[in-house]
PDB file of N, CA and C in Angstrom:
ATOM      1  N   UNK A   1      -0.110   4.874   9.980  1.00  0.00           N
ATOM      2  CA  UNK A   1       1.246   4.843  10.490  1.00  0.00           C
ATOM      3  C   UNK A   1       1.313   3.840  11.639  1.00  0.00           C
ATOM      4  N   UNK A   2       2.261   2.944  11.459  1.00  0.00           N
ATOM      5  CA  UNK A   2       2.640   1.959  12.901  1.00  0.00           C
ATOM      6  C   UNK A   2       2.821   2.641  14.085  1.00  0.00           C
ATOM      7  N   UNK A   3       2.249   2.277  15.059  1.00  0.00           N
ATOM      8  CA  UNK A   3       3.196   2.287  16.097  1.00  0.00           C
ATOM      9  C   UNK A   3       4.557   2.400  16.528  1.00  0.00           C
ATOM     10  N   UNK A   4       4.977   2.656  17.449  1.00  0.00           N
ATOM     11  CA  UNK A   4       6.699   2.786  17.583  1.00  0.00           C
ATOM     12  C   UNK A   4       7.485   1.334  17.709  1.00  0.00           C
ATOM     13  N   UNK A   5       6.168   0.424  18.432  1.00  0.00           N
ATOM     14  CA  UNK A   5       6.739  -0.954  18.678  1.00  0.00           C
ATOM     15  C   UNK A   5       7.007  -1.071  17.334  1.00  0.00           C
ATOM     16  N   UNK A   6       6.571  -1.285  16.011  1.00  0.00           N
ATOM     17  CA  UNK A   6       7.061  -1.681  15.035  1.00  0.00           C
ATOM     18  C   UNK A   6       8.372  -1.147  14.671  1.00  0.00           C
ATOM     19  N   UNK A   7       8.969   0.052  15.278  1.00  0.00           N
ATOM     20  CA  UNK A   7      10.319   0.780  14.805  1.00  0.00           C
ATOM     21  C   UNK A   7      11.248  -0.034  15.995  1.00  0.00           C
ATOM     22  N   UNK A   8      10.826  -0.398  17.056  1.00  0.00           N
ATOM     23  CA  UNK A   8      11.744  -0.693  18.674  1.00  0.00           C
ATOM     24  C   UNK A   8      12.218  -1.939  17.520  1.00  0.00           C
ATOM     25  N   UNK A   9      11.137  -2.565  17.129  1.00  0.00           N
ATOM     26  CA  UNK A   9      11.539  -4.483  16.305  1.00  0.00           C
ATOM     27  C   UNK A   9      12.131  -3.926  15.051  1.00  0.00           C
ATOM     28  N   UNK A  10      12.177  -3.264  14.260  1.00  0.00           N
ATOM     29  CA  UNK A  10      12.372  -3.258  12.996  1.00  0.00           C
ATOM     30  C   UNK A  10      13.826  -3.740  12.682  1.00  0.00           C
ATOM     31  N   UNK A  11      14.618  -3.837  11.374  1.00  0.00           N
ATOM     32  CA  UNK A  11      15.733  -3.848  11.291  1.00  0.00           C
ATOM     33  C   UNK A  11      15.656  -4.109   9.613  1.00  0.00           C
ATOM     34  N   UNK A  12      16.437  -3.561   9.110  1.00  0.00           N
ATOM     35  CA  UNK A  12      16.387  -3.375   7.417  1.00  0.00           C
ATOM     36  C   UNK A  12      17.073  -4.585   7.277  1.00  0.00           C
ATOM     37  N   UNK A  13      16.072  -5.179   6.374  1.00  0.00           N
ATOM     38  CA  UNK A  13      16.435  -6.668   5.971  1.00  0.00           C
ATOM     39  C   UNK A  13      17.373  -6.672   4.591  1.00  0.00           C
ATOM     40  N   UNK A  14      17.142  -6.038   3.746  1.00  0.00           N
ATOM     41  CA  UNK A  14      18.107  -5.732   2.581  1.00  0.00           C
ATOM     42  C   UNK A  14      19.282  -4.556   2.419  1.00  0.00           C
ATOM     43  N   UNK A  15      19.029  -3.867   3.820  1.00  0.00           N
ATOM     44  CA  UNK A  15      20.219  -3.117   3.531  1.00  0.00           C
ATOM     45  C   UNK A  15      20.433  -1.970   2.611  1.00  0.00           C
ATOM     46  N   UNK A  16      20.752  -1.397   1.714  1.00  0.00           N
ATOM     47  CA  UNK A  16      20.642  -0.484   1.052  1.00  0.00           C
ATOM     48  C   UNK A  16      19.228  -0.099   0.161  1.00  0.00           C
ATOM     49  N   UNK A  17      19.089   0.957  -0.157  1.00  0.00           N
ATOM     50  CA  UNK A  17      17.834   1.171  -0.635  1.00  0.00           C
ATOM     51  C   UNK A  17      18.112   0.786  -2.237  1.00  0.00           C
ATOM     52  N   UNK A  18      16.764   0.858  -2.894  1.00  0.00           N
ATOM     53  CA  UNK A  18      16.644   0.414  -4.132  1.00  0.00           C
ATOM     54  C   UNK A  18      17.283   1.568  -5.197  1.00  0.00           C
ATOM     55  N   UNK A  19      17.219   1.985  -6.161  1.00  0.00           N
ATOM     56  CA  UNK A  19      17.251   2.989  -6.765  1.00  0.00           C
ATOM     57  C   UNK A  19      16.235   4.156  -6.961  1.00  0.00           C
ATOM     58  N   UNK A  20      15.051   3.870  -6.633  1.00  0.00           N
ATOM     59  CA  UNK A  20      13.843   4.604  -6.713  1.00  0.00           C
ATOM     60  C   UNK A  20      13.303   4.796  -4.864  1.00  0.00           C
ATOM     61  N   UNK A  21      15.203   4.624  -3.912  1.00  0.00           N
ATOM     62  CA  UNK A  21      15.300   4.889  -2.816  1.00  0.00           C
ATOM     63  C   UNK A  21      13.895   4.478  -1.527  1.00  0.00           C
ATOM     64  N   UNK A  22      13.015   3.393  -2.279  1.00  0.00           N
ATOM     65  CA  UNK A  22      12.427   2.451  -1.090  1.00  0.00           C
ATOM     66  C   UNK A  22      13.903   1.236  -0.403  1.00  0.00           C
ATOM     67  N   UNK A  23      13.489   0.937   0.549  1.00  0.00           N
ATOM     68  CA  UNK A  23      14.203  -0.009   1.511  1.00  0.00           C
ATOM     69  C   UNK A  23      13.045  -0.682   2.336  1.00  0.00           C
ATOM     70  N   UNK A  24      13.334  -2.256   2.788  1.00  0.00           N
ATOM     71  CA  UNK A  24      12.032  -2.766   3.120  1.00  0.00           C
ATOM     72  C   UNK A  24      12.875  -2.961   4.869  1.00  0.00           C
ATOM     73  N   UNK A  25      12.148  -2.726   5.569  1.00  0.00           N
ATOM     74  CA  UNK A  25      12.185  -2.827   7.471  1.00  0.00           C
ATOM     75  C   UNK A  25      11.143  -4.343   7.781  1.00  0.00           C
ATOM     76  N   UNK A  26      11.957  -4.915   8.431  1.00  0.00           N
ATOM     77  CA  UNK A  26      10.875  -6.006   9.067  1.00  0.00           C
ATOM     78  C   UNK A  26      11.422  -6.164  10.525  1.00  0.00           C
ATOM     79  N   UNK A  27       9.947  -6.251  11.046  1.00  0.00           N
ATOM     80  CA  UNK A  27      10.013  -6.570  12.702  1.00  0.00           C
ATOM     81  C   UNK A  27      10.346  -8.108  13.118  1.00  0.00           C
ATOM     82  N   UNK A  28      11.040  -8.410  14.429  1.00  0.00           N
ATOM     83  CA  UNK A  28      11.260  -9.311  14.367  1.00  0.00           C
ATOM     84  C   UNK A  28      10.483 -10.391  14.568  1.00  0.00           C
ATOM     85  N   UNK A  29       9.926 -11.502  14.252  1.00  0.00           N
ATOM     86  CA  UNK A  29       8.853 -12.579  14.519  1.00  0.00           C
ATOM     87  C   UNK A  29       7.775 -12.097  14.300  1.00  0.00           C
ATOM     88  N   UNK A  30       7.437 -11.347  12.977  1.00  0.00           N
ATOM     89  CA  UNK A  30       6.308 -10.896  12.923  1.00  0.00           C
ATOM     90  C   UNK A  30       5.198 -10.974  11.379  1.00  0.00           C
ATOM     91  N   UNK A  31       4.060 -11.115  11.231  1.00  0.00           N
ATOM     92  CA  UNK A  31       3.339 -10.975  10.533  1.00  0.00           C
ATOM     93  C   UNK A  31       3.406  -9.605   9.496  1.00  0.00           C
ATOM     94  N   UNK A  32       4.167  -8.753   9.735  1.00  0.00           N
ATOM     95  CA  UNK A  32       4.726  -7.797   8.982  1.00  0.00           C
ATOM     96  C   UNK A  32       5.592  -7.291   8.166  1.00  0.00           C
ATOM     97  N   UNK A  33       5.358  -6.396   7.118  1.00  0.00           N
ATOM     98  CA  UNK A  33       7.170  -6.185   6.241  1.00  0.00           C
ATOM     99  C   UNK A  33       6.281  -4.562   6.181  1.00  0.00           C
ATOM    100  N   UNK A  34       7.343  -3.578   5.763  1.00  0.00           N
ATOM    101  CA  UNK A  34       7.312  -2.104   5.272  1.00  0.00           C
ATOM    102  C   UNK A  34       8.291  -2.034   4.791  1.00  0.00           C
ATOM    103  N   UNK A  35       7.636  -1.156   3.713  1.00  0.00           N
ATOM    104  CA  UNK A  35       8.622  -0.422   2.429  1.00  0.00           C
ATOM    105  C   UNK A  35       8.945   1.251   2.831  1.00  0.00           C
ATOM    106  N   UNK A  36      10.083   1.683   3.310  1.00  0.00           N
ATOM    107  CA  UNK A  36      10.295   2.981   3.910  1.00  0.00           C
ATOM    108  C   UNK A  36      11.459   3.740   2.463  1.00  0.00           C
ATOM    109  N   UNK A  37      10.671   4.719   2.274  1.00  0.00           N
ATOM    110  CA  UNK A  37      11.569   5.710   1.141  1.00  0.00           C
ATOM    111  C   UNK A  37      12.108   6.885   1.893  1.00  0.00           C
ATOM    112  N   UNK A  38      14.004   6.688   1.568  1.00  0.00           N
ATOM    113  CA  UNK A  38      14.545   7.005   2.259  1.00  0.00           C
ATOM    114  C   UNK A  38      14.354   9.155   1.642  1.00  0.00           C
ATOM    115  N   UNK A  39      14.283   9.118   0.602  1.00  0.00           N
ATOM    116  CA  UNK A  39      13.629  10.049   0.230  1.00  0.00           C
ATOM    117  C   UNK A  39      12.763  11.170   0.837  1.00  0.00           C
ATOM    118  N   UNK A  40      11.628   9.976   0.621  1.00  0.00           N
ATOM    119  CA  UNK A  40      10.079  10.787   0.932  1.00  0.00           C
ATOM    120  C   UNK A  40       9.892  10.678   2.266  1.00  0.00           C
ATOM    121  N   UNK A  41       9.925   9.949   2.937  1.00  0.00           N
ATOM    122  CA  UNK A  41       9.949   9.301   4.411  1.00  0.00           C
ATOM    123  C   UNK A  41       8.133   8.732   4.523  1.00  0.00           C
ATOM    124  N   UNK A  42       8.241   8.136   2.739  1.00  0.00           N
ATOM    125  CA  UNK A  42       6.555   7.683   3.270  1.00  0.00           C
ATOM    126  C   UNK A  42       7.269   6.316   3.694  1.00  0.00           C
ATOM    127  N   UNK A  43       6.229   5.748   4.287  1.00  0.00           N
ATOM    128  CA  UNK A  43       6.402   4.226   5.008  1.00  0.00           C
ATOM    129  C   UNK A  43       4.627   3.445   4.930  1.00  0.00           C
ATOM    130  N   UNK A  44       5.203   2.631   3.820  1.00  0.00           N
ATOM    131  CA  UNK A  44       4.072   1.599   3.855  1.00  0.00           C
ATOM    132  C   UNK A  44       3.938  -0.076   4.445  1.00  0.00           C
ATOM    133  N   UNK A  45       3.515  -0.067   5.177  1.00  0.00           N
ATOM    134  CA  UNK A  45       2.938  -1.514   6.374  1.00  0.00           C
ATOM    135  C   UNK A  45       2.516  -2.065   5.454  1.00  0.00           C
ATOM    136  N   UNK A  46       2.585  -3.672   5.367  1.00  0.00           N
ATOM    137  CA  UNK A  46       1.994  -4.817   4.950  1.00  0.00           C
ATOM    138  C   UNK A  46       2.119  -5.645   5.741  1.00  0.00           C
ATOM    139  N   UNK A  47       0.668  -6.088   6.433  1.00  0.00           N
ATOM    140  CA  UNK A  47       0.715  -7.705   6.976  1.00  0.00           C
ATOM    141  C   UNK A  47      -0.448  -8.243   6.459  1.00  0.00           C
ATOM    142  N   UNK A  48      -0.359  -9.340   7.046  1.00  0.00           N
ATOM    143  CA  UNK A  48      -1.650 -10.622   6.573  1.00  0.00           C
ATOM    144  C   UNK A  48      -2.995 -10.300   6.823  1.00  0.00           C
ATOM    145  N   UNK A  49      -2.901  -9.183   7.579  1.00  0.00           N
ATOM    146  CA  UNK A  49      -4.962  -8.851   8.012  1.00  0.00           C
ATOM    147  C   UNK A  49      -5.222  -7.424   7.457  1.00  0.00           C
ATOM    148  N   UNK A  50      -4.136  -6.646   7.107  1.00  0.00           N
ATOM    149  CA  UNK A  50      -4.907  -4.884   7.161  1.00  0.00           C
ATOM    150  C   UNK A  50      -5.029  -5.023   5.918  1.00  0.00           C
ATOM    151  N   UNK A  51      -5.089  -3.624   5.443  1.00  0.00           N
ATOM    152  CA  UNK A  51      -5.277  -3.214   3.920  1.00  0.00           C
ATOM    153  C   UNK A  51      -4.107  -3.164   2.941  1.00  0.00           C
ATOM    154  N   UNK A  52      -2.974  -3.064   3.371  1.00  0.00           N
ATOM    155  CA  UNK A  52      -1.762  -3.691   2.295  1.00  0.00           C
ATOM    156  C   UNK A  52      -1.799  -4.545   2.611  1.00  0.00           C
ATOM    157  N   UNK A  53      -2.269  -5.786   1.986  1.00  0.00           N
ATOM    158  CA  UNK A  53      -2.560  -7.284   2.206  1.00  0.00           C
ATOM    159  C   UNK A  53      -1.086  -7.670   2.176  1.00  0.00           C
ATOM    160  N   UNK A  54      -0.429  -8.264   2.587  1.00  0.00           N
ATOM    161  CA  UNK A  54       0.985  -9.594   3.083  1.00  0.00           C
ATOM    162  C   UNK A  54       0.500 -11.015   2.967  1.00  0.00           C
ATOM    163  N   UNK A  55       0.427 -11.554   2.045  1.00  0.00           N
ATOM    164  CA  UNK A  55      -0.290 -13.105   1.702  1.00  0.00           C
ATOM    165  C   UNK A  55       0.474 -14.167   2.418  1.00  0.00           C
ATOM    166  N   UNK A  56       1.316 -13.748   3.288  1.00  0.00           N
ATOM    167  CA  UNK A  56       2.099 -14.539   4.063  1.00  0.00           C
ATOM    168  C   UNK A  56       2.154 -14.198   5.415  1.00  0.00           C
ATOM    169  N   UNK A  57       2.202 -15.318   6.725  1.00  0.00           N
ATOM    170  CA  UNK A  57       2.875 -14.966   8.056  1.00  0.00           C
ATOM    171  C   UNK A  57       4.264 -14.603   8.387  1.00  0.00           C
ATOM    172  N   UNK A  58       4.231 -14.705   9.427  1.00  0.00           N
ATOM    173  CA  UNK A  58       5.996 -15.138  10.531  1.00  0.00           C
ATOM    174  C   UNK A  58       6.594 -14.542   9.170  1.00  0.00           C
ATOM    175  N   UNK A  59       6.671 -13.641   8.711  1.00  0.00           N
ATOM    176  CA  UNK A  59       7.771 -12.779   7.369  1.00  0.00           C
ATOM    177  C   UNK A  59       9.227 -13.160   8.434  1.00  0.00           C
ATOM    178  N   UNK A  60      10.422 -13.815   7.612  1.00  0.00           N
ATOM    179  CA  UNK A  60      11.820 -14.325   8.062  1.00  0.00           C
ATOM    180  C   UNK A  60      12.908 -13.535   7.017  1.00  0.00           C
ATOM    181  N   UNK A  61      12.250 -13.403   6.081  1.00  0.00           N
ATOM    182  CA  UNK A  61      13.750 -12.832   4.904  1.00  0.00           C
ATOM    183  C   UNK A  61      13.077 -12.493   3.975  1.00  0.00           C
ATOM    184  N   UNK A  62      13.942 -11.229   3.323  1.00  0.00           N
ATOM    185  CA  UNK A  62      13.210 -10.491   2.129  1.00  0.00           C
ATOM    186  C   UNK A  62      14.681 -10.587   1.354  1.00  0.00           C
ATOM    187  N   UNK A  63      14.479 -10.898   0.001  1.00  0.00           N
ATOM    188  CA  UNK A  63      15.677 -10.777  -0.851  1.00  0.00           C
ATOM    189  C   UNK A  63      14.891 -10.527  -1.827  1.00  0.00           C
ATOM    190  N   UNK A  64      16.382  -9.927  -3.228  1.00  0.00           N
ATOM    191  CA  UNK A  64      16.058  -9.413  -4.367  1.00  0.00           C
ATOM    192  C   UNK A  64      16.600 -10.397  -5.054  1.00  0.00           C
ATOM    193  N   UNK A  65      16.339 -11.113  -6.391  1.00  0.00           N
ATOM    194  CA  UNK A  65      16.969 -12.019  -7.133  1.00  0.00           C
ATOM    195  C   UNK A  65      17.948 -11.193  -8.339  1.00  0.00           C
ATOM    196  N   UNK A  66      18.367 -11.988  -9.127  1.00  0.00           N
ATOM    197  CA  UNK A  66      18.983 -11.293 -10.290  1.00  0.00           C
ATOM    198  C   UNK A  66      18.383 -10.032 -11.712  1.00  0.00           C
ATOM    199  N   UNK A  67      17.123 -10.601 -11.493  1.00  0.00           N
ATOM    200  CA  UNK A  67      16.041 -10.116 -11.934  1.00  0.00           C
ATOM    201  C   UNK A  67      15.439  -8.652 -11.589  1.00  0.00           C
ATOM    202  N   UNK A  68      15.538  -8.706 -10.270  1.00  0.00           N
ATOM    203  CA  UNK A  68      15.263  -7.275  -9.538  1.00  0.00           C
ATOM    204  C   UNK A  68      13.928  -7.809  -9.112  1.00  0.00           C
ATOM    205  N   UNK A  69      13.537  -8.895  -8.701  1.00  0.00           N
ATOM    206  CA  UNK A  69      11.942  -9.768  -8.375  1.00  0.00           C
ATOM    207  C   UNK A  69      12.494  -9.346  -6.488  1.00  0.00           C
ATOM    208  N   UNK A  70      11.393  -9.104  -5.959  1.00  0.00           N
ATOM    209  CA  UNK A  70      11.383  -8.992  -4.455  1.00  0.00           C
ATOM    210  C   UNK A  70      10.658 -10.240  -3.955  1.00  0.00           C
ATOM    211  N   UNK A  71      11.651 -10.925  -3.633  1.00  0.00           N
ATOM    212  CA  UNK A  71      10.806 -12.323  -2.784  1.00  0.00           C
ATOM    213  C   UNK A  71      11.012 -12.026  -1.414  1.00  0.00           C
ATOM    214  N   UNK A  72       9.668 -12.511  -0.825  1.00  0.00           N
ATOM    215  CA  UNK A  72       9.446 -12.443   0.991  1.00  0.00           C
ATOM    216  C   UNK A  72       9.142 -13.912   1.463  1.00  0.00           C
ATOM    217  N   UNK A  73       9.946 -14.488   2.046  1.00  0.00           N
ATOM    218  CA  UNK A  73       9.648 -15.484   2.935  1.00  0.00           C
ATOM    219  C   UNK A  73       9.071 -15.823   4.416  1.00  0.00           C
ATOM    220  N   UNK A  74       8.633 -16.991   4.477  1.00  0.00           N
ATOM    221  CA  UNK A  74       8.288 -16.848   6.103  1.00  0.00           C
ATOM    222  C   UNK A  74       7.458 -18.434   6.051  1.00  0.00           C
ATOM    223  N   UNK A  75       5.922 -18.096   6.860  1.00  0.00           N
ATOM    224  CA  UNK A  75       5.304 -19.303   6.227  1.00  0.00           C
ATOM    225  C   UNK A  75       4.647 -19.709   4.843  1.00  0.00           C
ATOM    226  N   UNK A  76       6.299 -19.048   4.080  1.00  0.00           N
ATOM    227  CA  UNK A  76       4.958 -19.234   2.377  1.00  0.00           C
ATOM    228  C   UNK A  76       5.793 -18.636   2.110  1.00  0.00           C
ATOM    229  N   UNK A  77       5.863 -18.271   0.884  1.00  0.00           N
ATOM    230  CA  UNK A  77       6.953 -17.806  -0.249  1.00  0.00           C
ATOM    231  C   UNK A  77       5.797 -16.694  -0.859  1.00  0.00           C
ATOM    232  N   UNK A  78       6.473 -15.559  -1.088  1.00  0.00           N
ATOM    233  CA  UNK A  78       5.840 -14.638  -2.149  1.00  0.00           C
ATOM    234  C   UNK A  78       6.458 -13.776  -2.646  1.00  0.00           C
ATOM    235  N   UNK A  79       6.348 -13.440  -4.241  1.00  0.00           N
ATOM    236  CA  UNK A  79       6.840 -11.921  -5.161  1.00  0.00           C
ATOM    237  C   UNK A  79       6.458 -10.754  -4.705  1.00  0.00           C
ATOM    238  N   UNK A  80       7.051 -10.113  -4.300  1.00  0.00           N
ATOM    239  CA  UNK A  80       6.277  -8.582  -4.649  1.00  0.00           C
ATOM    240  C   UNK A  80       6.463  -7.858  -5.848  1.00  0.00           C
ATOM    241  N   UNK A  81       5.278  -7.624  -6.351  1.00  0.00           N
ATOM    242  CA  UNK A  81       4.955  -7.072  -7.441  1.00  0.00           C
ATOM    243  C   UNK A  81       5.078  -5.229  -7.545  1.00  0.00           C
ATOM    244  N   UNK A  82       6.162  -5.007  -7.810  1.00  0.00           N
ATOM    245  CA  UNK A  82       6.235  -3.289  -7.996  1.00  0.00           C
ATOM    246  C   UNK A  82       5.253  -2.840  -8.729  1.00  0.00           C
ATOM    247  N   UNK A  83       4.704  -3.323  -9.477  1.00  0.00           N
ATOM    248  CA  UNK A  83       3.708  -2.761 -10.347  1.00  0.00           C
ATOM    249  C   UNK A  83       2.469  -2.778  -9.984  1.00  0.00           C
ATOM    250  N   UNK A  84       1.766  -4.017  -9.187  1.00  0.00           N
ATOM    251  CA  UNK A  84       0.720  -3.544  -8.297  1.00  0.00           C
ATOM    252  C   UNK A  84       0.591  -2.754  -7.188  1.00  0.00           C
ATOM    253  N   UNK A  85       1.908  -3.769  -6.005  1.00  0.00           N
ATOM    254  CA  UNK A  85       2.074  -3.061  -5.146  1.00  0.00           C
ATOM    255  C   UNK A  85       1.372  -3.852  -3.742  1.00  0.00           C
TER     256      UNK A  85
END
């Protein structure tokens, strides 16, 4: 579980939750993104060094395409893959 500093920075970058009620939180200027289920109230951390690996820095914007594909930007472009995870 994060710290609180990660909740003081956070701010829901997409806005409503998905249908399977995850929503992704990102801190501001940070090496981090989390997936919070508004549901369950699990909350999973991803950055560039721990164990939910983040293959990217400085995370700036998370969007969903037409597709339902989760792209994360920042220094680098990446999918998130629902199916790995």
């Amino acid at each position: 579980m994060p710290n609180n500093d990660f909740f003081k920075k956070a701010y829901i970058q997409l806005g409503d939750a998905d249908a399977n009620g995850w929503a992704w939180l990102l801190p501001n200027h940070s090496s981090q993104a989390a997936r919070f289920n508004v549901r369950t109230k699990e909350l999973i951390v991803y950055t560039n060094n721990g164990k939910q690996l983040l293959p990217i820095a400085d995370v700036k914007h998370i969007t969903r395409d037409a597709y339902g594909n989760t792209w994360i930007g920042g220094k680098g472009l990446c999918r998130y893959n629902e199916k790995t995870k």
